[in-house]
PDB file of N, CA and C in Angstrom:
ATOM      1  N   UNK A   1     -15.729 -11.470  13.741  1.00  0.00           N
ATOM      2  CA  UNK A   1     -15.001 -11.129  12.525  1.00  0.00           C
ATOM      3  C   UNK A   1     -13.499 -11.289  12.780  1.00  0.00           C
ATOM      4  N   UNK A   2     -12.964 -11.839  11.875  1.00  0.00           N
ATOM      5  CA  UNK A   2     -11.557 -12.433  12.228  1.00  0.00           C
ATOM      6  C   UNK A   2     -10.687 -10.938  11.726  1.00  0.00           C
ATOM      7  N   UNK A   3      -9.829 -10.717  11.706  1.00  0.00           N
ATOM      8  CA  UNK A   3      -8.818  -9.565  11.586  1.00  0.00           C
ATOM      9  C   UNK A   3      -8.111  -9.478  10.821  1.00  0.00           C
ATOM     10  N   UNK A   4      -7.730  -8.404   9.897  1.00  0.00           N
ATOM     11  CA  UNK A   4      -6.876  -9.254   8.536  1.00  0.00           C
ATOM     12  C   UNK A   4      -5.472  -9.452   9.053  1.00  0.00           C
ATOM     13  N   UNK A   5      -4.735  -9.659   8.461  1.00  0.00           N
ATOM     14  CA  UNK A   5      -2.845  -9.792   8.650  1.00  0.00           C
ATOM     15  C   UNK A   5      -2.781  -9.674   7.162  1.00  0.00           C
ATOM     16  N   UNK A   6      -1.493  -8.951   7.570  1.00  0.00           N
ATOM     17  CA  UNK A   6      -0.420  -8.368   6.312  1.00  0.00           C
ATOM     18  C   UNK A   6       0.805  -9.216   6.233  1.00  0.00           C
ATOM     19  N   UNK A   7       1.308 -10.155   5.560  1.00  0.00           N
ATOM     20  CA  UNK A   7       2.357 -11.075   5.212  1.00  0.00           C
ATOM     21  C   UNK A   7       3.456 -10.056   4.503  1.00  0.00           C
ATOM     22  N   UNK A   8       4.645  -9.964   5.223  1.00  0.00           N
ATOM     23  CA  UNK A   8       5.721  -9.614   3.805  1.00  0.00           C
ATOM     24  C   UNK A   8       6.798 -10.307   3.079  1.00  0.00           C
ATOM     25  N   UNK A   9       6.494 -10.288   1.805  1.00  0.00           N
ATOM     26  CA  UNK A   9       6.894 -11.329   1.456  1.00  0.00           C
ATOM     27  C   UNK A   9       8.877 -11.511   1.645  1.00  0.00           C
ATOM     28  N   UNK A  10       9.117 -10.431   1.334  1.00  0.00           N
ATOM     29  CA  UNK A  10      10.530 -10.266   2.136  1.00  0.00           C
ATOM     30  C   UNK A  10      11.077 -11.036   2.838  1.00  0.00           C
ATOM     31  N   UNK A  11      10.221 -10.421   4.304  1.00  0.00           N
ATOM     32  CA  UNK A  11      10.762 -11.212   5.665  1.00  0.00           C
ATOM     33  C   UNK A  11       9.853 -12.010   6.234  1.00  0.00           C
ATOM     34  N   UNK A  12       8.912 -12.144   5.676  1.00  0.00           N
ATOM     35  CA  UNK A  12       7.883 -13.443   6.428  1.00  0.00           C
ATOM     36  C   UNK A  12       7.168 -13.030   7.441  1.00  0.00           C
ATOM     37  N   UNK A  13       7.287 -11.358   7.837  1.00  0.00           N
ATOM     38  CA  UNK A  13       6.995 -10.968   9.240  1.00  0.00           C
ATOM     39  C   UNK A  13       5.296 -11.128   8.466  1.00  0.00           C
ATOM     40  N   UNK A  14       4.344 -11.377   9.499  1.00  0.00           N
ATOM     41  CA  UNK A  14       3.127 -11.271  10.147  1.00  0.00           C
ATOM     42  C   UNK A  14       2.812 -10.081  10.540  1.00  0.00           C
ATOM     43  N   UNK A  15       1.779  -8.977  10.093  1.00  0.00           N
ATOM     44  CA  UNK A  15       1.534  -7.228  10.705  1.00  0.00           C
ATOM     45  C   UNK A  15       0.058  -7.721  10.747  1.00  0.00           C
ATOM     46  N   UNK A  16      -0.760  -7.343  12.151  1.00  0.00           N
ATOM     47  CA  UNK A  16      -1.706  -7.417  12.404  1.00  0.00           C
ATOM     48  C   UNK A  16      -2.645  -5.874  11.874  1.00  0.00           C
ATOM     49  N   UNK A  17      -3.436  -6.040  11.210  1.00  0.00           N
ATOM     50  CA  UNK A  17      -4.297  -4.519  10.832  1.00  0.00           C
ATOM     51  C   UNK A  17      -5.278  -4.165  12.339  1.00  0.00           C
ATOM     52  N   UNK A  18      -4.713  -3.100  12.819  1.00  0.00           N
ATOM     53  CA  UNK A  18      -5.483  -2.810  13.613  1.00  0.00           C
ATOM     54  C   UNK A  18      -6.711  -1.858  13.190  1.00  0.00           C
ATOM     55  N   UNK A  19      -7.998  -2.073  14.171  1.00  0.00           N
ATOM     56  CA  UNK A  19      -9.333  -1.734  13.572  1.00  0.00           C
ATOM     57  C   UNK A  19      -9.324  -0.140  13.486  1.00  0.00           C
ATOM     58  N   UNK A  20      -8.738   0.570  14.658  1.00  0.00           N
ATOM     59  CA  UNK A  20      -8.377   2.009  14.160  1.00  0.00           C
ATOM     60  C   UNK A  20      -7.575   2.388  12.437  1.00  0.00           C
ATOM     61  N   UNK A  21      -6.721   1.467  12.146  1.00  0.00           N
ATOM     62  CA  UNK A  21      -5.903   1.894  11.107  1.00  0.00           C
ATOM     63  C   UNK A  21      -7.139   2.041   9.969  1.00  0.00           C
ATOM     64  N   UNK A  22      -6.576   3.168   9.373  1.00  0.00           N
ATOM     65  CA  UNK A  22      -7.994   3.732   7.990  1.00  0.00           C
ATOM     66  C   UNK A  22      -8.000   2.823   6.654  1.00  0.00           C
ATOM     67  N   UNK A  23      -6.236   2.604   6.785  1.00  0.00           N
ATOM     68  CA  UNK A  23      -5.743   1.901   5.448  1.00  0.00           C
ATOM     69  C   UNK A  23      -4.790   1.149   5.634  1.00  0.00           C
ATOM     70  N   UNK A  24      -4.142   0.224   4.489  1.00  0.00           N
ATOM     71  CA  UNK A  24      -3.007  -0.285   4.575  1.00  0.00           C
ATOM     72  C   UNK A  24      -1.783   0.393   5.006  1.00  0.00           C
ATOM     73  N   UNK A  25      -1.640   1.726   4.234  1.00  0.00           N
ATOM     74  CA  UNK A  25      -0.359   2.479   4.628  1.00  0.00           C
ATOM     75  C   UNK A  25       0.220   2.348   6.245  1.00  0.00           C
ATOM     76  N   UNK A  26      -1.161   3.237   6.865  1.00  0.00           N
ATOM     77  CA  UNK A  26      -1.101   3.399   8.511  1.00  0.00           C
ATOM     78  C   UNK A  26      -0.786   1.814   9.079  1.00  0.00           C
ATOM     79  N   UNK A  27      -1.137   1.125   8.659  1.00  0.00           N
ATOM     80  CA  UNK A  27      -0.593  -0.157   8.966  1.00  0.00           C
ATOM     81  C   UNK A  27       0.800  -0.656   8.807  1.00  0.00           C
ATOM     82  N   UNK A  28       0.989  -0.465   7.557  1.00  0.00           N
ATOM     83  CA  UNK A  28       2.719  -0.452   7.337  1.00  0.00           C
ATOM     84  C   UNK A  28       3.653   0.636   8.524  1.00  0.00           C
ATOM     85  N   UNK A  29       3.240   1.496   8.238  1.00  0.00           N
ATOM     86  CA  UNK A  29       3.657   2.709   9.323  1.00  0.00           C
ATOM     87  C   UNK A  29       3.972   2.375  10.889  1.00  0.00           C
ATOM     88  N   UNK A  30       2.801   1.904  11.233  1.00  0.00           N
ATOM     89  CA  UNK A  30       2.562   1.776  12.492  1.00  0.00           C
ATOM     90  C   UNK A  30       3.732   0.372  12.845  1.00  0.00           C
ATOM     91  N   UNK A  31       3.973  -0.287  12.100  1.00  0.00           N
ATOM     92  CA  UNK A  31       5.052  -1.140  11.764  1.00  0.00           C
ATOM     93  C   UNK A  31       6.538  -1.098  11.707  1.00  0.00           C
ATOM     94  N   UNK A  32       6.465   0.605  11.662  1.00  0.00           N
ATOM     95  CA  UNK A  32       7.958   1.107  11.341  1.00  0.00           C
ATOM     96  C   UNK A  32       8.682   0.732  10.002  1.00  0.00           C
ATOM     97  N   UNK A  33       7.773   0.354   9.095  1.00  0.00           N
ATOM     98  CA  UNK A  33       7.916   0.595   7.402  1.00  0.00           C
ATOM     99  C   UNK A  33       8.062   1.178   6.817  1.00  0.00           C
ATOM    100  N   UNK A  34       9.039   2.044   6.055  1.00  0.00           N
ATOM    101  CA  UNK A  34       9.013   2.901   5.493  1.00  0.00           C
ATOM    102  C   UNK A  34       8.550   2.818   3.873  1.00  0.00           C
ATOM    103  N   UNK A  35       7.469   3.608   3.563  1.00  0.00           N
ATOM    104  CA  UNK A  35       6.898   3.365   2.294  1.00  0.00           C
ATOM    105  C   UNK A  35       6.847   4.869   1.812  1.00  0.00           C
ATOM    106  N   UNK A  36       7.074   4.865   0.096  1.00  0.00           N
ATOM    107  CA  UNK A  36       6.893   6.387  -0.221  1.00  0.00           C
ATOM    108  C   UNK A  36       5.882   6.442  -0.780  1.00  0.00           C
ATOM    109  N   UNK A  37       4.993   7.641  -0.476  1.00  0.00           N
ATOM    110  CA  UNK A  37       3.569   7.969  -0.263  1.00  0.00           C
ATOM    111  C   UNK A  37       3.956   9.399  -0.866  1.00  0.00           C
ATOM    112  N   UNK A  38       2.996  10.399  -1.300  1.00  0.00           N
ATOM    113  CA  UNK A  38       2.777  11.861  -1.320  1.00  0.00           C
ATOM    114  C   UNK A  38       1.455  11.942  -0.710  1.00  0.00           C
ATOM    115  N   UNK A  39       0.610  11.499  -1.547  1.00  0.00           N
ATOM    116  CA  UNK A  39      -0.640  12.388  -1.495  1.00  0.00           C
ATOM    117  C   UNK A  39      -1.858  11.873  -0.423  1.00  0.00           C
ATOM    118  N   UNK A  40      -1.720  10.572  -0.039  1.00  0.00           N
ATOM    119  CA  UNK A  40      -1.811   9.527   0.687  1.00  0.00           C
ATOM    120  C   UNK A  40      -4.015   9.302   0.409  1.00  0.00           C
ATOM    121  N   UNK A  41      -4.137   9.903  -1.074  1.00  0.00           N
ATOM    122  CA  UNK A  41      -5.485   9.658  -1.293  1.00  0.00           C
ATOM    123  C   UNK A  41      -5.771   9.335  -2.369  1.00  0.00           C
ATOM    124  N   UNK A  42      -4.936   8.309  -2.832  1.00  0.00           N
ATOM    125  CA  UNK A  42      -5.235   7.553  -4.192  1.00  0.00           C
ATOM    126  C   UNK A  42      -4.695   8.468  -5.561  1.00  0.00           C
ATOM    127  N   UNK A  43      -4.567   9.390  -5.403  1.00  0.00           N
ATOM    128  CA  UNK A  43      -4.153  10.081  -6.597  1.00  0.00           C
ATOM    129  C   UNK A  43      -3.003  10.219  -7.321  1.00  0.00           C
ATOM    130  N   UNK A  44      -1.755   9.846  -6.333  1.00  0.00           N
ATOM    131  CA  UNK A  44      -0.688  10.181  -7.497  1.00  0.00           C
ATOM    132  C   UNK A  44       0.087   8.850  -7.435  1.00  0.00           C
ATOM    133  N   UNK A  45      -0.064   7.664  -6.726  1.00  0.00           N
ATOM    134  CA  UNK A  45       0.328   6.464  -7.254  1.00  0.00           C
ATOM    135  C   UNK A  45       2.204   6.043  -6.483  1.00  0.00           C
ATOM    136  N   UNK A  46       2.381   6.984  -6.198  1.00  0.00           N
ATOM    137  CA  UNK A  46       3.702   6.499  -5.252  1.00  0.00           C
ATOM    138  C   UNK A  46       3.544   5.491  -4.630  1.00  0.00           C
ATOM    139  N   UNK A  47       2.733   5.148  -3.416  1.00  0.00           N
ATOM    140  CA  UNK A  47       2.645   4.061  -2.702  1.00  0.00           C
ATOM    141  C   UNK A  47       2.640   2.946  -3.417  1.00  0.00           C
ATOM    142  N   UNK A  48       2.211   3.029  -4.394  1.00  0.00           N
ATOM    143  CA  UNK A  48       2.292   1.512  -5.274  1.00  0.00           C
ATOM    144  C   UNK A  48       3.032   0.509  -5.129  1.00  0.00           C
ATOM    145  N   UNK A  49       2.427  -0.620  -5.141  1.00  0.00           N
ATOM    146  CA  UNK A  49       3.358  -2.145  -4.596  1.00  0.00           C
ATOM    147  C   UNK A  49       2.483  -3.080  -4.859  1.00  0.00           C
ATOM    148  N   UNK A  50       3.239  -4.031  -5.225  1.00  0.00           N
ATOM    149  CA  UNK A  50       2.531  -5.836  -5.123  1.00  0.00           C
ATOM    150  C   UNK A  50       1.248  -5.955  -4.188  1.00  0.00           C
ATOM    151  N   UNK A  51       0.402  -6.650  -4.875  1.00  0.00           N
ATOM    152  CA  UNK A  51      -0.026  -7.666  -4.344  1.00  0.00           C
ATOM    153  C   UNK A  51      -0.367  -9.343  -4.445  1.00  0.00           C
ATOM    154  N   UNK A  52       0.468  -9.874  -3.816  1.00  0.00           N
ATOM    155  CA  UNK A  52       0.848 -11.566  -3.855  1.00  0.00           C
ATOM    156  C   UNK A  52      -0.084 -12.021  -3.850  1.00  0.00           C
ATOM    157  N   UNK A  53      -0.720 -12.182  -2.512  1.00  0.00           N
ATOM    158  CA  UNK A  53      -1.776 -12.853  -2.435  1.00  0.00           C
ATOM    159  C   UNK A  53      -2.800 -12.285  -1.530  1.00  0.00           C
ATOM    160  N   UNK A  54      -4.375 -12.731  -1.810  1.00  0.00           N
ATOM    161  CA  UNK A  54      -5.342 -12.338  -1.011  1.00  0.00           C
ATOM    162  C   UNK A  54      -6.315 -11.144  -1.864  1.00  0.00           C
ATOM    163  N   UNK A  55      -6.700  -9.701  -1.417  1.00  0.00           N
ATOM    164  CA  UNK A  55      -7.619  -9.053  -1.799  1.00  0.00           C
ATOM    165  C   UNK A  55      -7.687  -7.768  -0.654  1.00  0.00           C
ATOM    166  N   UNK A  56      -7.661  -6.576  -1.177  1.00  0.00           N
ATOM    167  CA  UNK A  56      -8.631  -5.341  -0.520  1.00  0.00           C
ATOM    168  C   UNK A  56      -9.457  -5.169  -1.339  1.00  0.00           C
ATOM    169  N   UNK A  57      -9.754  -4.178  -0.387  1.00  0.00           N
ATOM    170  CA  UNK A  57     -11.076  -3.412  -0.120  1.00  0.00           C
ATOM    171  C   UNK A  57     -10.443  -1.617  -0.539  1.00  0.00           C
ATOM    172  N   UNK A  58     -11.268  -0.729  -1.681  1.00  0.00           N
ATOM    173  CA  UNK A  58     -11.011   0.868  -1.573  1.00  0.00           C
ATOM    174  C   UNK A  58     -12.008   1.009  -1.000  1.00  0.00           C
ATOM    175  N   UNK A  59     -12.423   1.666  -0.312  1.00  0.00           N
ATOM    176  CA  UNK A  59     -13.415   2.553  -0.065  1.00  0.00           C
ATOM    177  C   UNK A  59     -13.875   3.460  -1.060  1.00  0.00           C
ATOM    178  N   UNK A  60     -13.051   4.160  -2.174  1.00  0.00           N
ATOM    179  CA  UNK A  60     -13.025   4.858  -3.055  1.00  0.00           C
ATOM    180  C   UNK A  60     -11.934   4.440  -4.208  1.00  0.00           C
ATOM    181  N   UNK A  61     -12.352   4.299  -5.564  1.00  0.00           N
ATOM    182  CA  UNK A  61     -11.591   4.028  -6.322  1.00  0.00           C
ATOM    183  C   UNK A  61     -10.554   5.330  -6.577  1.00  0.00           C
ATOM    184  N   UNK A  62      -9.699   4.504  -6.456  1.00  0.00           N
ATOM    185  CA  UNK A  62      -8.050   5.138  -6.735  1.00  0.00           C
ATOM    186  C   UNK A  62      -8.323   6.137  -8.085  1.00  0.00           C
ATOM    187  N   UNK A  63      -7.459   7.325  -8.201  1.00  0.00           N
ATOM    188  CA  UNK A  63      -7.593   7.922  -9.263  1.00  0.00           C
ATOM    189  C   UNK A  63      -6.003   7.299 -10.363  1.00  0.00           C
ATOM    190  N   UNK A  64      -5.299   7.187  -9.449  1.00  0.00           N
ATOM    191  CA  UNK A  64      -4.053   6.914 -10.274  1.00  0.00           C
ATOM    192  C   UNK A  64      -4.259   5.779 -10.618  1.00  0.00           C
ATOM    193  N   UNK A  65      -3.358   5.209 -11.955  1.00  0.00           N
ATOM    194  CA  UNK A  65      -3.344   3.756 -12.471  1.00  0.00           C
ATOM    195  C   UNK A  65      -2.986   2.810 -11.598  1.00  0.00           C
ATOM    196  N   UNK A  66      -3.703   1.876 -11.623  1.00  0.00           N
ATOM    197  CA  UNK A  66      -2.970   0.890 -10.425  1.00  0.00           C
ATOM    198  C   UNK A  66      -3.124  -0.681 -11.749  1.00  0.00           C
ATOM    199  N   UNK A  67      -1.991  -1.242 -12.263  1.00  0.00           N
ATOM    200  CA  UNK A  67      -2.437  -2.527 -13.115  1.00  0.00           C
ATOM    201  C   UNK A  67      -2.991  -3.629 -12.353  1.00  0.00           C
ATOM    202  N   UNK A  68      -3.170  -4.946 -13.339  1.00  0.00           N
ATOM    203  CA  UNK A  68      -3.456  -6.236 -12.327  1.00  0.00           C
ATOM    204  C   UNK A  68      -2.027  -6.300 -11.438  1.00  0.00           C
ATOM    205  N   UNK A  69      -2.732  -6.736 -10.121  1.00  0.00           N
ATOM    206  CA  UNK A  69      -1.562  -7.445  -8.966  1.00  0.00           C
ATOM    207  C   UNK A  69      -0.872  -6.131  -8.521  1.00  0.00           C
ATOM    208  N   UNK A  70      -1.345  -4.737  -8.780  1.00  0.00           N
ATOM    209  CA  UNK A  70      -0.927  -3.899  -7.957  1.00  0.00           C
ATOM    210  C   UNK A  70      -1.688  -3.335  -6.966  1.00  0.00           C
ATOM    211  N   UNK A  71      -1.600  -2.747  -5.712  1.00  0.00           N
ATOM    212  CA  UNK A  71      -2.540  -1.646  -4.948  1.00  0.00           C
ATOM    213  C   UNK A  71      -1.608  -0.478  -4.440  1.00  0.00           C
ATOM    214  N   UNK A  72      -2.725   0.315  -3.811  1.00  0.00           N
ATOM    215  CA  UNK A  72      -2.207   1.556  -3.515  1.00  0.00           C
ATOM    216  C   UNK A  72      -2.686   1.275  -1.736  1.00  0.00           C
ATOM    217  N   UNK A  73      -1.466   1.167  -1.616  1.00  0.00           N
ATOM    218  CA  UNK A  73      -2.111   0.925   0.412  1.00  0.00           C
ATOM    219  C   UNK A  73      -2.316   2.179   1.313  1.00  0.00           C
ATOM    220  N   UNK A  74      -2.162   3.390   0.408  1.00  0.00           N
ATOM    221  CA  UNK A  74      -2.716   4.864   0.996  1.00  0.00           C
ATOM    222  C   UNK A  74      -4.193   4.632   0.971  1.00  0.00           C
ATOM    223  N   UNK A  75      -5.025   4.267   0.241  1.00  0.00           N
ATOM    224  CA  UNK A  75      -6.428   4.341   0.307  1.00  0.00           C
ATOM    225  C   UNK A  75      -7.108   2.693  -0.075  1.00  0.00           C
ATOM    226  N   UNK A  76      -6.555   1.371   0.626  1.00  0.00           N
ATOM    227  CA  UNK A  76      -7.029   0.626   0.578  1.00  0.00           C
ATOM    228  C   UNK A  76      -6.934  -0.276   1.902  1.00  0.00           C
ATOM    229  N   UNK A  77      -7.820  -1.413   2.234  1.00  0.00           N
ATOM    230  CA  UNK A  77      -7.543  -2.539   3.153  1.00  0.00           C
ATOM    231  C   UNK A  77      -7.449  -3.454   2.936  1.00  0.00           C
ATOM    232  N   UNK A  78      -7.206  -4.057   3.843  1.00  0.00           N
ATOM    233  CA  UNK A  78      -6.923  -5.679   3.772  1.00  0.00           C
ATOM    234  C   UNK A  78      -7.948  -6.699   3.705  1.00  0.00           C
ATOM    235  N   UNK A  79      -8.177  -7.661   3.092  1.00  0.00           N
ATOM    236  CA  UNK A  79      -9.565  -8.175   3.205  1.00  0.00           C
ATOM    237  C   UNK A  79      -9.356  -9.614   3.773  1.00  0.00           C
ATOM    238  N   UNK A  80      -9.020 -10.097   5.175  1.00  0.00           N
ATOM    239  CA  UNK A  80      -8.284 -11.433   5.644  1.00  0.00           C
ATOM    240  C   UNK A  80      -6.883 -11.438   5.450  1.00  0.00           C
ATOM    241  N   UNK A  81      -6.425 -12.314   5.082  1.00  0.00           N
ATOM    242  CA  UNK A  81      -4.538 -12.200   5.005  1.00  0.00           C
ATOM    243  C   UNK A  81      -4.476 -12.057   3.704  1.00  0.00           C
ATOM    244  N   UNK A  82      -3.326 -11.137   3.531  1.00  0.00           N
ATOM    245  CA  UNK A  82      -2.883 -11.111   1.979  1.00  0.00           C
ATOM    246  C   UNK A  82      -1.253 -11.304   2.364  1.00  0.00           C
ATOM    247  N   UNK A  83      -0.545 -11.302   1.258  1.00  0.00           N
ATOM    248  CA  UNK A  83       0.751 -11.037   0.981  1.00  0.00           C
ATOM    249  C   UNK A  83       1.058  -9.985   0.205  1.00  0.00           C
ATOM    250  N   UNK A  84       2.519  -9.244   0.078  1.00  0.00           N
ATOM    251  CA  UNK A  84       2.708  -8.006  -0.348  1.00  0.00           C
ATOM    252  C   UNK A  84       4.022  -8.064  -0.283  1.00  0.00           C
ATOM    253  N   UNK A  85       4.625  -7.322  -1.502  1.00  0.00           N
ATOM    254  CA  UNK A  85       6.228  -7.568  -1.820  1.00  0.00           C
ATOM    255  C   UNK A  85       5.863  -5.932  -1.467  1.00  0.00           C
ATOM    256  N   UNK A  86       6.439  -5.159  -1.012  1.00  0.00           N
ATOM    257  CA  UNK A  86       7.323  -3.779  -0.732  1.00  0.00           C
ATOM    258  C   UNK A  86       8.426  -3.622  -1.656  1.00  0.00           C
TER     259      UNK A  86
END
């Protein structure tokens, strides 16, 4: 199974998802990203941001609104490479 990567569209950097990380967030994090989060379980929609290109995965559908081309990277993954404006 190949590994996803996180593209930003920003800076072009490459973030490898490691298999411990639960979600996108911890991934950004572990990155030294700073993203604003509260509740960090789908519910109140802070984390919210782009998604460019590619696809996750919830484990559980989000309670807060998320429109087309948005996710919540507190309670989602990466599904292969995506891109993501921050």
């Amino acid at each position: 199974m190949s590994r996803s990567v996180v593209i930003l569209r920003s800076s072009g950097s490459r973030l490898e998802c490691a298999e411990d990380h639960p979600n996108l967030l911890t991934t950004l994090e572990a990155n030294n990203l700073c993203v604003e989060f509260q509740c960090r379980e789908g519910y109140c929609g802070s984390c919210r941001m782009r998604l460019l290109k590619g696809e996750v995965d919830y484990a559980e559908t989000p309670l807060a609104f998320v429109q087309q081309g948005e996710i919540l990277p507190c309670c989602c993954r990466a599904k292969g490479e995506i891109e993501i404006e921050l």
